[in-house]
N, C-alpha and C. Protein backbone atom coordinates (compact mmCIF):
# COMPACT_ATOMS: atom_id res chain seq x y z
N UNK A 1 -2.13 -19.95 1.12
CA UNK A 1 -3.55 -19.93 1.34
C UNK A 1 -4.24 -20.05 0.00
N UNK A 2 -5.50 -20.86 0.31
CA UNK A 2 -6.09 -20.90 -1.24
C UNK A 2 -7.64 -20.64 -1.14
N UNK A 3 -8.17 -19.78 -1.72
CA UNK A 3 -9.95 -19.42 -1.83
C UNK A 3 -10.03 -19.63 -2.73
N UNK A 4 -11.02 -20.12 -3.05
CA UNK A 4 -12.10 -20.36 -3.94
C UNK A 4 -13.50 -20.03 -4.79
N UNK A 5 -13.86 -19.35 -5.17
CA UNK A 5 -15.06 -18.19 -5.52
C UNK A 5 -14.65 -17.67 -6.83
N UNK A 6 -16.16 -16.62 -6.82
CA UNK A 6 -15.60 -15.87 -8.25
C UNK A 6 -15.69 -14.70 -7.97
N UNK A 7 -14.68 -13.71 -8.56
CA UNK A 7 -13.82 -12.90 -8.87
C UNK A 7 -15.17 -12.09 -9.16
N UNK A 8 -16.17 -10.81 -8.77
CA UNK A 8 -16.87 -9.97 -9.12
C UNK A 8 -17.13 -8.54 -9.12
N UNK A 9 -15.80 -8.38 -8.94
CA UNK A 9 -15.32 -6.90 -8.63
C UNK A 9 -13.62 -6.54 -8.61
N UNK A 10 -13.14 -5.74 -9.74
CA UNK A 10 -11.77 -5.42 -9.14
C UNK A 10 -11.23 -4.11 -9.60
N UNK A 11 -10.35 -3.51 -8.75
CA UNK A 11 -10.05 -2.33 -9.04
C UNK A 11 -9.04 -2.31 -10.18
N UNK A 12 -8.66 -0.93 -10.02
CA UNK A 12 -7.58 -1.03 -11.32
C UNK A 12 -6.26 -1.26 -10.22
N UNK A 13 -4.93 -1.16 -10.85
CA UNK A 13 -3.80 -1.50 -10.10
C UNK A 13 -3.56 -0.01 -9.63
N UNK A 14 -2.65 -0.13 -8.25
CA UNK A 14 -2.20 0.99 -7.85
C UNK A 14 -1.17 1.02 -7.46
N UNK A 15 -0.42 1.93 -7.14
CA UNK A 15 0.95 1.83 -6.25
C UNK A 15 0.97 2.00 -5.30
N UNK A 16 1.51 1.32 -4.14
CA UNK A 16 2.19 1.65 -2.66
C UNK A 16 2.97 2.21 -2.45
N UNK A 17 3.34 2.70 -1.10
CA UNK A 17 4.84 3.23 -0.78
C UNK A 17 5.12 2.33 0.12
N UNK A 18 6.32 1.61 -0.14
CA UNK A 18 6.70 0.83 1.15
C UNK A 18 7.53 1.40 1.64
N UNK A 19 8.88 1.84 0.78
CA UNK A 19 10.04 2.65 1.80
C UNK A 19 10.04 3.69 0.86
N UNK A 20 9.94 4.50 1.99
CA UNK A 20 10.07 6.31 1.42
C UNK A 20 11.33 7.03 1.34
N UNK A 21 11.72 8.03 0.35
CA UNK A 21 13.27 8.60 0.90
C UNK A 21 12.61 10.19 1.02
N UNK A 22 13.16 10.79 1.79
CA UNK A 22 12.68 12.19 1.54
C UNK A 22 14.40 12.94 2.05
N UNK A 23 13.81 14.06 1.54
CA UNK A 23 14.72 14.93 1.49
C UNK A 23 14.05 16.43 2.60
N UNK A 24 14.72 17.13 3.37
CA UNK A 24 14.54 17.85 4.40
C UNK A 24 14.65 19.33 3.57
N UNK A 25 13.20 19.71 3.52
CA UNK A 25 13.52 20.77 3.09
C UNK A 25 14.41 22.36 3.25
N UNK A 26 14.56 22.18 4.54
CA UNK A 26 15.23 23.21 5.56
C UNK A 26 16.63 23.41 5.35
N UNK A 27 17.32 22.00 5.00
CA UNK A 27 18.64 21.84 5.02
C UNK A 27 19.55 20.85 3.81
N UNK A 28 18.49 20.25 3.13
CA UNK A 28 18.23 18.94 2.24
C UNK A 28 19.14 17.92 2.42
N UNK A 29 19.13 17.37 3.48
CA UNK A 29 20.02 16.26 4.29
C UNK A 29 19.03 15.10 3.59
N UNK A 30 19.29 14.18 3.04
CA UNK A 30 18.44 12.87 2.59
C UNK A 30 18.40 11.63 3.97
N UNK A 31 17.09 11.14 3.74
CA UNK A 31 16.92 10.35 5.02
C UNK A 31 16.21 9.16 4.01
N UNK A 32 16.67 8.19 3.79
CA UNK A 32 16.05 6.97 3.12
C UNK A 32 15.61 5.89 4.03
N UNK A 33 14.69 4.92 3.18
CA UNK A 33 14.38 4.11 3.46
C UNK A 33 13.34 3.68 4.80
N UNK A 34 12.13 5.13 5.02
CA UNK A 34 11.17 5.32 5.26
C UNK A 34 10.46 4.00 5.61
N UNK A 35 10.05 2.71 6.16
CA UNK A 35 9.41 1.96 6.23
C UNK A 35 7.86 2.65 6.35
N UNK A 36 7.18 2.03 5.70
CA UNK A 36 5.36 2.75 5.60
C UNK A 36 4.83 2.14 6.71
N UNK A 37 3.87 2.44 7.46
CA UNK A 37 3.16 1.51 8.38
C UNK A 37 1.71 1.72 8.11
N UNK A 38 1.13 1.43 6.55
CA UNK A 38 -0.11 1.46 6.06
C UNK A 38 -0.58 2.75 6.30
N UNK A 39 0.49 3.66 6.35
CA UNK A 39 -0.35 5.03 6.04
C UNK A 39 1.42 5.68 5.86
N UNK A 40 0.78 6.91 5.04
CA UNK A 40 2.42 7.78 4.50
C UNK A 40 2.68 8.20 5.80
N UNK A 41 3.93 7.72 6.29
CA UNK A 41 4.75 8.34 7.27
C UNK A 41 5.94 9.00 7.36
N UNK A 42 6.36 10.28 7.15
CA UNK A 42 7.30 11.03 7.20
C UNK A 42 8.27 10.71 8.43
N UNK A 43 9.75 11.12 8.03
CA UNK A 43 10.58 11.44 9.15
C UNK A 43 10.22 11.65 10.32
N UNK A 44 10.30 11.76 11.13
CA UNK A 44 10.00 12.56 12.71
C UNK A 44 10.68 14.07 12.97
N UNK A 45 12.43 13.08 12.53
CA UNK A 45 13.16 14.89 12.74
C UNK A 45 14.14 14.63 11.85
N UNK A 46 15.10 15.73 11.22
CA UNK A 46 15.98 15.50 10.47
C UNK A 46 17.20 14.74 11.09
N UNK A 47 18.10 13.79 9.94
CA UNK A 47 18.98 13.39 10.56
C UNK A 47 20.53 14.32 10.98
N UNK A 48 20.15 15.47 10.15
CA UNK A 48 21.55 17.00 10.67
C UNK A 48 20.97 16.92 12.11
N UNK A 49 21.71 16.91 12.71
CA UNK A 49 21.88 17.27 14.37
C UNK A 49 21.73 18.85 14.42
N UNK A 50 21.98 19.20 13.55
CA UNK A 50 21.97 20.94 13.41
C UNK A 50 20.94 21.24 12.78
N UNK A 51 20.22 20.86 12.47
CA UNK A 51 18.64 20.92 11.84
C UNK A 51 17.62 20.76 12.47
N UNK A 52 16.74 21.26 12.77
CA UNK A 52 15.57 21.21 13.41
C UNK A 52 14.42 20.68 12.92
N UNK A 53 14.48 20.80 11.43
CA UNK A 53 13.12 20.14 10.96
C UNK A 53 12.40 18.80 11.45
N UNK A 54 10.97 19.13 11.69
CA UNK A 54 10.25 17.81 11.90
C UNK A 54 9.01 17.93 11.28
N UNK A 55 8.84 18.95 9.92
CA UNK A 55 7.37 18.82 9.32
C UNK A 55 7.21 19.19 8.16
N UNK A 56 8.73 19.87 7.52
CA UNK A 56 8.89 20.32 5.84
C UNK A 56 9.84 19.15 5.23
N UNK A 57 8.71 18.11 4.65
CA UNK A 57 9.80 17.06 3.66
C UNK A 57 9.12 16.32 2.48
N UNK A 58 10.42 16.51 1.83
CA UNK A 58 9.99 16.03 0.24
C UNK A 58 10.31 14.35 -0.37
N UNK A 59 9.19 13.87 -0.73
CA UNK A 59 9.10 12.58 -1.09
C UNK A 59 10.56 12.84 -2.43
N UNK A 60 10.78 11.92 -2.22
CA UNK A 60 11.50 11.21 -3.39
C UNK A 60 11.20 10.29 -4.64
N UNK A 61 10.73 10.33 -5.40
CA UNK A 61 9.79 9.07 -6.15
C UNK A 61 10.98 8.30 -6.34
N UNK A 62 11.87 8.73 -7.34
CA UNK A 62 13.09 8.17 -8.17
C UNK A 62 13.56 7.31 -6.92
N UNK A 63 13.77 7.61 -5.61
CA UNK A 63 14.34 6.62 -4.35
C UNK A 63 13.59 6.21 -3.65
N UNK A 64 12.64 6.13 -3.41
CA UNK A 64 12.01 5.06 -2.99
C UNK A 64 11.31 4.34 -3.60
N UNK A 65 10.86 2.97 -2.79
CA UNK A 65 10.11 1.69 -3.16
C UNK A 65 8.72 1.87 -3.31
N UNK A 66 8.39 1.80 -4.59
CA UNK A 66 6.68 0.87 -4.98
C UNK A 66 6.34 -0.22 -4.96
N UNK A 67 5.23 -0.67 -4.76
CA UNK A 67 4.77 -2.01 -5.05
C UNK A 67 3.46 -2.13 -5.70
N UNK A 68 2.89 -2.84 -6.61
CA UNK A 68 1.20 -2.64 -7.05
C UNK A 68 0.45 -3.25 -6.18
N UNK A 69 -0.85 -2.86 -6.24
CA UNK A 69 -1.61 -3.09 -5.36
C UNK A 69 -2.81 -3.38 -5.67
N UNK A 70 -4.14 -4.36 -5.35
CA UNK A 70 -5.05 -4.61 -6.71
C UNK A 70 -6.07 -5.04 -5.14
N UNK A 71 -7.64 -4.44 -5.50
CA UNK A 71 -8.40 -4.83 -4.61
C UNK A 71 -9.69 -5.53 -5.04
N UNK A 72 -9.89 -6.92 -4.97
CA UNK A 72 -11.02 -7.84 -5.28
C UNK A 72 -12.10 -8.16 -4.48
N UNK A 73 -13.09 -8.35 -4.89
CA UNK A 73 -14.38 -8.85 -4.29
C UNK A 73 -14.44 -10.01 -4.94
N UNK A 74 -14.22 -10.93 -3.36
CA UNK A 74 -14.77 -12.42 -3.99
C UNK A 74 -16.18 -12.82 -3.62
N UNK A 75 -16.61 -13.77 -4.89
CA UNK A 75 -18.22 -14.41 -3.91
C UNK A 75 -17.95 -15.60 -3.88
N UNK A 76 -19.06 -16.68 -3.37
CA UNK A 76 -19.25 -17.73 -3.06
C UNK A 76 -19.32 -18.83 -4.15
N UNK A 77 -18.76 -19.73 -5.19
CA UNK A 77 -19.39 -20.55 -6.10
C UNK A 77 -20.84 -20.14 -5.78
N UNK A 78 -21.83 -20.71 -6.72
CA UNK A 78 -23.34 -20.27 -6.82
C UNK A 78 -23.61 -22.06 -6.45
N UNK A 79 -22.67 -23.25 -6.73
CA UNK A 79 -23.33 -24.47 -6.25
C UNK A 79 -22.88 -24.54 -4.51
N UNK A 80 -21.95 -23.70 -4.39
CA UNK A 80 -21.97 -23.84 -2.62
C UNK A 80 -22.59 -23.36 -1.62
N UNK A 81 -23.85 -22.47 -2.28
CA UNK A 81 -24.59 -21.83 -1.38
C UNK A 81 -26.19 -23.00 -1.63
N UNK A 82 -26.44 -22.36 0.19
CA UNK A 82 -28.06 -23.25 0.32
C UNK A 82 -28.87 -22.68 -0.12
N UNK A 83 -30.07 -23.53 -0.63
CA UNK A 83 -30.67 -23.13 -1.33
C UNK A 83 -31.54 -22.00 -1.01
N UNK A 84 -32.40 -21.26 -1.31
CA UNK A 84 -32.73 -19.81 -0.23
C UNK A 84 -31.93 -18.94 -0.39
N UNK A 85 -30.34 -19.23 0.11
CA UNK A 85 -29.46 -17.94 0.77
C UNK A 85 -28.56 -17.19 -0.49
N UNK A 86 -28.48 -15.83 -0.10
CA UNK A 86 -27.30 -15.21 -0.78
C UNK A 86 -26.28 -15.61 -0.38
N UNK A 87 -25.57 -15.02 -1.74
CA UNK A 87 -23.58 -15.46 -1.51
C UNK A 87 -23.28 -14.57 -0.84
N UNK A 88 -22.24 -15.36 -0.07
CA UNK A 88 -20.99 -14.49 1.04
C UNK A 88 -20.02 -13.86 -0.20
N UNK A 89 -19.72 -12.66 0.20
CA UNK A 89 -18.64 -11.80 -0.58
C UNK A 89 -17.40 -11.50 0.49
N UNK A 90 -16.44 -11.83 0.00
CA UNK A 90 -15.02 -10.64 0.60
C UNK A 90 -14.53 -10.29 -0.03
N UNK A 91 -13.59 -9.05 0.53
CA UNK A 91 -12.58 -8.26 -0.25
C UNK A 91 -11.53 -8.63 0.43
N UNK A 92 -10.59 -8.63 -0.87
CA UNK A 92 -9.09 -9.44 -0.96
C UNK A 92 -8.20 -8.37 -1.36
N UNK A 93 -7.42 -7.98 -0.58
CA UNK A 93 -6.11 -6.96 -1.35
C UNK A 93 -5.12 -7.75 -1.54
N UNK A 94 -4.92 -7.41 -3.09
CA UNK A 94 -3.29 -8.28 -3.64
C UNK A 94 -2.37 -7.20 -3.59
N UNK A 95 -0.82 -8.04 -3.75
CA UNK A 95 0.62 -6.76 -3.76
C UNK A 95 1.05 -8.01 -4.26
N UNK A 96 2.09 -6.98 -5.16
CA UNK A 96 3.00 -7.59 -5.45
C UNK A 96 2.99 -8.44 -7.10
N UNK A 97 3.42 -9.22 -6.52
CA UNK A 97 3.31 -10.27 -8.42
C UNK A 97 2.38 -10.66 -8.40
N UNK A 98 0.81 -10.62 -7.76
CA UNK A 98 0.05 -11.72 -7.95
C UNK A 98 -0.86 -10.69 -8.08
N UNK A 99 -0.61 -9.23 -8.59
CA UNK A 99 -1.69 -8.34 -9.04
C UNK A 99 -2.14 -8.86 -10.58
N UNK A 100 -3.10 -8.56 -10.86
CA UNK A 100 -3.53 -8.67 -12.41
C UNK A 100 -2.82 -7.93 -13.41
């Protein structure tokens, strides 16, 4: 995909969580590779069959996955708008290699 505009707003870079590892605090059984679904999502229940936990757990930084994350406001070229009108703006979230 390719847009076109100028660049008039951007955040600083941030990190994501894409896959989480946590560790069970109850019993510390490790459960990796957490897939995120655009919000932090924990385990459900531990993977010990003999464990009960489903609400004390500890992120892992060192094991799981980051990614950067960068949020832009684009506008309109100033020769593609009619004459009269303001520029159209959107916001663009980057990941990955194509952060700043």
């Amino acid at each position: 995909m390719a847009v076109h505009g100028t660049i008039t707003r951007t955040t600083e870079v941030k990190p994501e969580l894409m896959l989480g590892s946590f560790k069970c605090l109850e019993c510390q059984t490790l459960s990796g590779n957490m897939e995120q679904q655009f919000k932090f999502t924990e385990p459900v229940r531990c993977a010990n069959e003999r464990c009960q936990n489903r609400s004390k757990w500890e992120l892992l930084n060192s094991d799981s996955v980051f990614i950067d994350w960068q949020k832009l406001r684009v506008q309109e070229h100033s020769g593609d708008i009619p004459a009269g009108s303001m520029p159209r703006s959107i916001d663009v979230i980057l990941r990955g290699e194509i952060v700043d």
